[in-house]
Protein backbone atom coordinates (compact mmCIF):
# COMPACT_ATOMS: atom_id res chain seq x y z
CA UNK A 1 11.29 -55.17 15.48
CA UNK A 2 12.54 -52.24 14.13
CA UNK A 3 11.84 -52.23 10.40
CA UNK A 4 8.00 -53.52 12.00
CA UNK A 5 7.70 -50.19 13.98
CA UNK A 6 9.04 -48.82 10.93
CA UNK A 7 6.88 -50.09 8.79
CA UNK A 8 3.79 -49.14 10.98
CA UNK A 9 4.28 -45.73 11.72
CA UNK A 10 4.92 -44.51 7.68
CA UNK A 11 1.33 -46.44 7.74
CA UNK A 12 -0.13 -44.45 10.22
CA UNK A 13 1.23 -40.81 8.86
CA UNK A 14 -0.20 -41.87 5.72
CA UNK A 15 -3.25 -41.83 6.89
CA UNK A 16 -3.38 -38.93 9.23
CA UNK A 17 -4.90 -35.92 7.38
CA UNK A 18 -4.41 -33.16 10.30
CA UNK A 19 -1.37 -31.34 10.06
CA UNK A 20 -0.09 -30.80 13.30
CA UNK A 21 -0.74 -34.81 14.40
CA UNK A 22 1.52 -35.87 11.36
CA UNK A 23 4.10 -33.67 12.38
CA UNK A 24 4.40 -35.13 15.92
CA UNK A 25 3.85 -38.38 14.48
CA UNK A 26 7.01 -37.53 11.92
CA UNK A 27 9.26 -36.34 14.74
CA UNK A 28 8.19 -39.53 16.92
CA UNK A 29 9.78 -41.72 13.71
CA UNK A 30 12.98 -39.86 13.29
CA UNK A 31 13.70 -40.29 17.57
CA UNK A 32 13.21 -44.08 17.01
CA UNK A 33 15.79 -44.07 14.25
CA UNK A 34 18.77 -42.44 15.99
CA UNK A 35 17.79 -44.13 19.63
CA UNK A 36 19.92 -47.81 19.67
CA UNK A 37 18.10 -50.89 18.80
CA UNK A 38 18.75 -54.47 20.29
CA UNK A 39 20.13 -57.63 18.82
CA UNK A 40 20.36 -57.97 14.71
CA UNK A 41 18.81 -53.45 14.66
CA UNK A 42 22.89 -52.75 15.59
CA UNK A 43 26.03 -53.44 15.14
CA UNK A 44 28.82 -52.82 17.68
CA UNK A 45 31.96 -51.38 15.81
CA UNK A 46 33.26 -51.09 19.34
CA UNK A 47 32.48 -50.03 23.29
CA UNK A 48 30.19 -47.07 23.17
CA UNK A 49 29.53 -47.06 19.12
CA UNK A 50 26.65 -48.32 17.30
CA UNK A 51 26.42 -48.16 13.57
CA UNK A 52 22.87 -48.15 11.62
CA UNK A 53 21.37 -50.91 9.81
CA UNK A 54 22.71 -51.47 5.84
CA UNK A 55 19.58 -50.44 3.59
CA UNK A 56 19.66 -53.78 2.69
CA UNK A 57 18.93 -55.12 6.01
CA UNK A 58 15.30 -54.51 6.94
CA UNK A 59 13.01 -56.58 3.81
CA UNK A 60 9.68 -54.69 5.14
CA UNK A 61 11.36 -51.24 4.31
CA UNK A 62 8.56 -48.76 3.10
CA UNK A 63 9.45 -45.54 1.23
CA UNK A 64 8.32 -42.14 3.13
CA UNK A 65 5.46 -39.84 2.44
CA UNK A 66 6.47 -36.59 -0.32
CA UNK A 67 7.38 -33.22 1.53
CA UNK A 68 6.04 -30.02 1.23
CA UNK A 69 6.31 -28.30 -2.57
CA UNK A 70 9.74 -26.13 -2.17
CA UNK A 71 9.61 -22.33 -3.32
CA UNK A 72 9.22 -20.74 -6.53
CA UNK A 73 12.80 -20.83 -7.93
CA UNK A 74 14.18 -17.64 -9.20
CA UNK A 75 12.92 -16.68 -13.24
CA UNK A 76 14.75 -17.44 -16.17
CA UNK A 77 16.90 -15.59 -18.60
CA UNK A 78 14.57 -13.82 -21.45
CA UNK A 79 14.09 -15.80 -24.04
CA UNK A 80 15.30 -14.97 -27.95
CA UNK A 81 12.73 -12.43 -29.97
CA UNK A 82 10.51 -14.67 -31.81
CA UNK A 83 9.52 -13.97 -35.54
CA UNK A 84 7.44 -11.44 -36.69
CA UNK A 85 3.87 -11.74 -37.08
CA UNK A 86 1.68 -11.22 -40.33
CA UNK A 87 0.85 -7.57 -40.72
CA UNK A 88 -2.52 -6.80 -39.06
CA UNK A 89 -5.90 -4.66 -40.71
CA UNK A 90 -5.50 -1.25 -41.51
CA UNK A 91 -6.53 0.46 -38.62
CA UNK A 92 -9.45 3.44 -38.83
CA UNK A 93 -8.26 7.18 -39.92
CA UNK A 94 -7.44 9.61 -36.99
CA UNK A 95 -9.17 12.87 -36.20
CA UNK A 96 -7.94 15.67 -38.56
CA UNK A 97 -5.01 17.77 -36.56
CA UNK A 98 -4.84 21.36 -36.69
CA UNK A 99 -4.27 23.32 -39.66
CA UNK A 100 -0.76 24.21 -39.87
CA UNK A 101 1.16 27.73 -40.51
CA UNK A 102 1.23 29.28 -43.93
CA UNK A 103 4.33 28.04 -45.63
CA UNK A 104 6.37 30.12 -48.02
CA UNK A 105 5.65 31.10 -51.37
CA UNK A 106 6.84 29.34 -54.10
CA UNK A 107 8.71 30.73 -56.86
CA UNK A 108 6.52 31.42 -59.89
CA UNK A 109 6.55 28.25 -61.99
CA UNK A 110 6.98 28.46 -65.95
CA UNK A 111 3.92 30.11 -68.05
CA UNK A 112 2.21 27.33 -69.45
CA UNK A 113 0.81 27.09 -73.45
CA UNK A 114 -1.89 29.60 -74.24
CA UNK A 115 -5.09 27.58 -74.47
CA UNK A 116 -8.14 27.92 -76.74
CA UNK A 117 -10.33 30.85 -76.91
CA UNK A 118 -13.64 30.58 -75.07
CA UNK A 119 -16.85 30.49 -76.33
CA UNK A 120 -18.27 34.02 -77.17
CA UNK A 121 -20.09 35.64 -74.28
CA UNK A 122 -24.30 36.57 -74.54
CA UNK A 123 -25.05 39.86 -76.30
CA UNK A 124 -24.80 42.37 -74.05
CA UNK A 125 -28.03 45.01 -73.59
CA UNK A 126 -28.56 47.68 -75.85
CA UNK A 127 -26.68 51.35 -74.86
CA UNK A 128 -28.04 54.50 -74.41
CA UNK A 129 -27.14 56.39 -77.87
CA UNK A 130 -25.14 59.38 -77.31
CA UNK A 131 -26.44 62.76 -77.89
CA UNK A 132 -24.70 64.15 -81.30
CA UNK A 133 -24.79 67.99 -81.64
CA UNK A 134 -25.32 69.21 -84.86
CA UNK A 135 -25.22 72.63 -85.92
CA UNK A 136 -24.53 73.53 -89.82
CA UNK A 137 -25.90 75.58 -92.70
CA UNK A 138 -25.17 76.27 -96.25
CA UNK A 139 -26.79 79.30 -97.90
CA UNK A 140 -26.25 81.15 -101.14
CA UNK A 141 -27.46 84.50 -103.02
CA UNK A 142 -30.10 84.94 -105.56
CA UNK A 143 -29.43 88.24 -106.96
CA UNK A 144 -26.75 90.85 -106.84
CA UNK A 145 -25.94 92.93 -103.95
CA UNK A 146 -25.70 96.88 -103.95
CA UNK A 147 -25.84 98.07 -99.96
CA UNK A 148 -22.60 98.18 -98.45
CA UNK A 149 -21.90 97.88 -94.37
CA UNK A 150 -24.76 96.07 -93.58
CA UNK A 151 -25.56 92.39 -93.22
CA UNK A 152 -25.27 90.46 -96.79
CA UNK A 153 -28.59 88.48 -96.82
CA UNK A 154 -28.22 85.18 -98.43
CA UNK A 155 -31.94 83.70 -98.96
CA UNK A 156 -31.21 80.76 -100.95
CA UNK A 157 -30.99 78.27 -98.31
CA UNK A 158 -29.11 74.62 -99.00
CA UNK A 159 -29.19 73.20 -95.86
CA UNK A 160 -30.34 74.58 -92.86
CA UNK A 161 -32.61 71.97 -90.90
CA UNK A 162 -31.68 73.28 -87.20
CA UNK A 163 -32.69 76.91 -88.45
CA UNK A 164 -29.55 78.24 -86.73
CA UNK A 165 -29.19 80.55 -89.64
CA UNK A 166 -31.71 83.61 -89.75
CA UNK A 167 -32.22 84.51 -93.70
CA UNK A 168 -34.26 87.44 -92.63
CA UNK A 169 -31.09 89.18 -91.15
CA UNK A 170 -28.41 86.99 -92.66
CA UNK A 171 -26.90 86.31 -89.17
CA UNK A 172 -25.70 82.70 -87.47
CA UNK A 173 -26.60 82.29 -84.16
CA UNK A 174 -24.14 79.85 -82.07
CA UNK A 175 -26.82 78.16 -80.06
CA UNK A 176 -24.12 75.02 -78.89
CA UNK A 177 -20.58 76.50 -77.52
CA UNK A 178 -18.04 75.10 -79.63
CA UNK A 179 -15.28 75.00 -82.50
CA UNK A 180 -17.42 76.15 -85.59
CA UNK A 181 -15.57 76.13 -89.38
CA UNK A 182 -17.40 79.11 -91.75
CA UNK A 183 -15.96 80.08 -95.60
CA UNK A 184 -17.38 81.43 -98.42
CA UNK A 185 -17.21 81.99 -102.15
CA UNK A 186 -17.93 84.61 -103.59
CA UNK A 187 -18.12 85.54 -107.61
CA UNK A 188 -17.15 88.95 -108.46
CA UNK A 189 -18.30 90.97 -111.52
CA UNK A 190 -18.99 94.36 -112.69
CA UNK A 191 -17.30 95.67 -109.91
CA UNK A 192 -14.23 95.42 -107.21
CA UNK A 193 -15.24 93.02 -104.26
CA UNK A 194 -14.56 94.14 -100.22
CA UNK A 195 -16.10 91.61 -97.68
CA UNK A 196 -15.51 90.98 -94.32
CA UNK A 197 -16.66 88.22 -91.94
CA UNK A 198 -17.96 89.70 -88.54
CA UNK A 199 -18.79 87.81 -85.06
CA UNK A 200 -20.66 90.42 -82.52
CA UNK A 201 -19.68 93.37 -84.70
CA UNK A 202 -16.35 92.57 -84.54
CA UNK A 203 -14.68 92.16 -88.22
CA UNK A 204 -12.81 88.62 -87.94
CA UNK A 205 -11.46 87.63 -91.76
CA UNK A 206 -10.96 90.48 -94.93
CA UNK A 207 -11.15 89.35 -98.54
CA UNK A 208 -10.33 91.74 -101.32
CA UNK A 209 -10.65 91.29 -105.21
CA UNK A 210 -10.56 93.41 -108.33
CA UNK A 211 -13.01 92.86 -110.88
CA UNK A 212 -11.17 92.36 -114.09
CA UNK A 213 -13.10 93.81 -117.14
CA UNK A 214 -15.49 91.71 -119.27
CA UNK A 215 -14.31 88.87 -117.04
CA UNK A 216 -16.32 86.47 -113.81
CA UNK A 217 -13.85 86.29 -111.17
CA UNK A 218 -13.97 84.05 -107.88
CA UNK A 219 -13.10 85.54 -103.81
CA UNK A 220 -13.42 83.05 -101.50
CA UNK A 221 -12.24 82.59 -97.69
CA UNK A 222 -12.69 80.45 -94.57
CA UNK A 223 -11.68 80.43 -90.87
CA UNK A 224 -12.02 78.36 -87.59
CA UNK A 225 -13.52 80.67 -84.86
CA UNK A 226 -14.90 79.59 -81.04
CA UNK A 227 -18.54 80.58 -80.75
CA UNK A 228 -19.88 81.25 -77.22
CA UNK A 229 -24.21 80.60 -76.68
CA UNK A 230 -25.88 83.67 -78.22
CA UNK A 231 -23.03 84.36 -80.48
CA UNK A 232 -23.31 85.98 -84.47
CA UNK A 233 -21.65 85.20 -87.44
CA UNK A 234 -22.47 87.11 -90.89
CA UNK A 235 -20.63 88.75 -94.03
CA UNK A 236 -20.80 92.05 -95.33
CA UNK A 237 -19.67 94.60 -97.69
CA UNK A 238 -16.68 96.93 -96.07
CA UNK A 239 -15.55 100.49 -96.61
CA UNK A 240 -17.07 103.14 -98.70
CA UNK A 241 -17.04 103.53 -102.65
CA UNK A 242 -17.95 100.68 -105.29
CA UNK A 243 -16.75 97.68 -104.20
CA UNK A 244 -19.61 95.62 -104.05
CA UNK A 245 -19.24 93.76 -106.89
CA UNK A 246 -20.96 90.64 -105.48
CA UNK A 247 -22.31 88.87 -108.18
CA UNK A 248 -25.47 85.95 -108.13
CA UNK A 249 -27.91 84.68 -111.32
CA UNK A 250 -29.50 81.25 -112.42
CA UNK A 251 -25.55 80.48 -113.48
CA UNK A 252 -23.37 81.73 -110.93
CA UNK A 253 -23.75 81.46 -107.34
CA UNK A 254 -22.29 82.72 -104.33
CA UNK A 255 -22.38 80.90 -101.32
CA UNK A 256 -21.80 80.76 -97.19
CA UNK A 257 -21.55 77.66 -95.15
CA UNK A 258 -20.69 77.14 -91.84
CA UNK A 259 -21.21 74.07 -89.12
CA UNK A 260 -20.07 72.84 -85.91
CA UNK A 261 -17.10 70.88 -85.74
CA UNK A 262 -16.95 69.86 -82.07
CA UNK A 263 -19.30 70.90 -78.64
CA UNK A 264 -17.89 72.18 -74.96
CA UNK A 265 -17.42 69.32 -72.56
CA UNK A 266 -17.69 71.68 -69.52
């Protein structure tokens, strides 16, 4: 009778589906199992004492229903790294950061081979031409000269295309301030030669020569002087007696020349 009851009430919690009825029904089963049973359910090991049914005993023995799930147990030890993966796309470029500090400057590096000349640059524009001041004249006699003291009037003119040179009083007028270079030759016959050269009235270079008889002799002379605007330059005769022995004809000539040599910047 026992394994019967058994038997039917593991039926019956089977098919109860609400949880607090099975539970009852569960409790009901396990009070019939430890309450003593009659005839061939026991065994009596001795006054008082029942033992349980062997396994083996009840043939209509039915297994019980599954209990609840138990609880999570607790995680597992980490497991070993596994291998590496393939390498993945090359990812997109990042913003541009900040631009850094100045660094130091290098020491100068080695001067490298000298490399071909360029090409030739474009003609540059014409210049202004510089102003070039000229001032010169070259002037000689045409006949012998007898007045001594006064201007010697040479009216043979060589050269004398800025007409700084005055043949109607034998004077140079300085019309650019400036070094000027003067000389002159003079030939000497028939009598002794005296002559001066005189800037404003003022006797600046002396040349003396004695005529030698039946014989054309040659006085010359030349100086560097610094002419002023409105200065004048001329030769004449000095002192008193017969020296003017200045000598010109178709043959023989006697001659004055003088030019600039270089202006005044300032």
């Amino acid at each position: 009778m026992g394994c019967a009851v058994w038997g039917l009430l593991a039926w019956l919690t089977m098919q109860i589906w609400v949880p607090g009825l099975r539970m009852l029904l569960l409790r009901a089963v396990l009070l019939l199992l430890v309450l003593p049973a009659h005839g061939q359910d026991s065994v009596a090991e001795g006054p008082g004492v029942l033992l349980p049914l062997p396994k083996g005993a009840c043939p209509g023995w039915m297994a019980g229903i599954p209990g609840h799930p138990g609880h999570n147990g607790t995680p597992g030890r980490d497991g070993r790294d596994g291998t590496p993966g393939e390498k993945g796309e090359k990812g997109d470029p990042g913003l541009v950061g900040p631009k850094g500090d100045t660094g130091e400057t290098g020491i100068t590096g080695v001067e490298g081979p000298r490399g071909f000349p360029g090409t030739p640059g474009r003609k540059g524009e014409p210049g202004e031409s510089a102003y070039v001041h000229r001032s010169a004249f070259s002037v000689g006699l045409e006949s012998r000269i007898t007045v001594p003291n006064v201007p010697i009037r040479f009216t043979k003119i060589f050269y004398n295309l800025q007409n700084h040179y005055d043949g109607t009083t034998g004077k140079f007028h300085c019309n650019i301030p400036g070094l000027y270079y003067f000389s002159y030759h003079i030939t000497v016959y028939l009598k002794d030669v005296k002559v001066s050269l005189y800037k404003k009235d003022k006797a600046m270079l002396f040349t003396y020569d004695q005529y030698q008889e039946k014989n054309v002799d040659q006085a010359s002379g030349s100086v560097l002087l610094h002419l002023e605007v409105g200065d004048q330059v001329w030769l004449q005769v000095y002192g008193d007696g017969d020296s003017y022995g200045i000598y010109a004809d178709n043959v023989n000539d006697s001659t004055f020349t003088g030019f600039l040599l270089y202006h005044d910047t300032n």
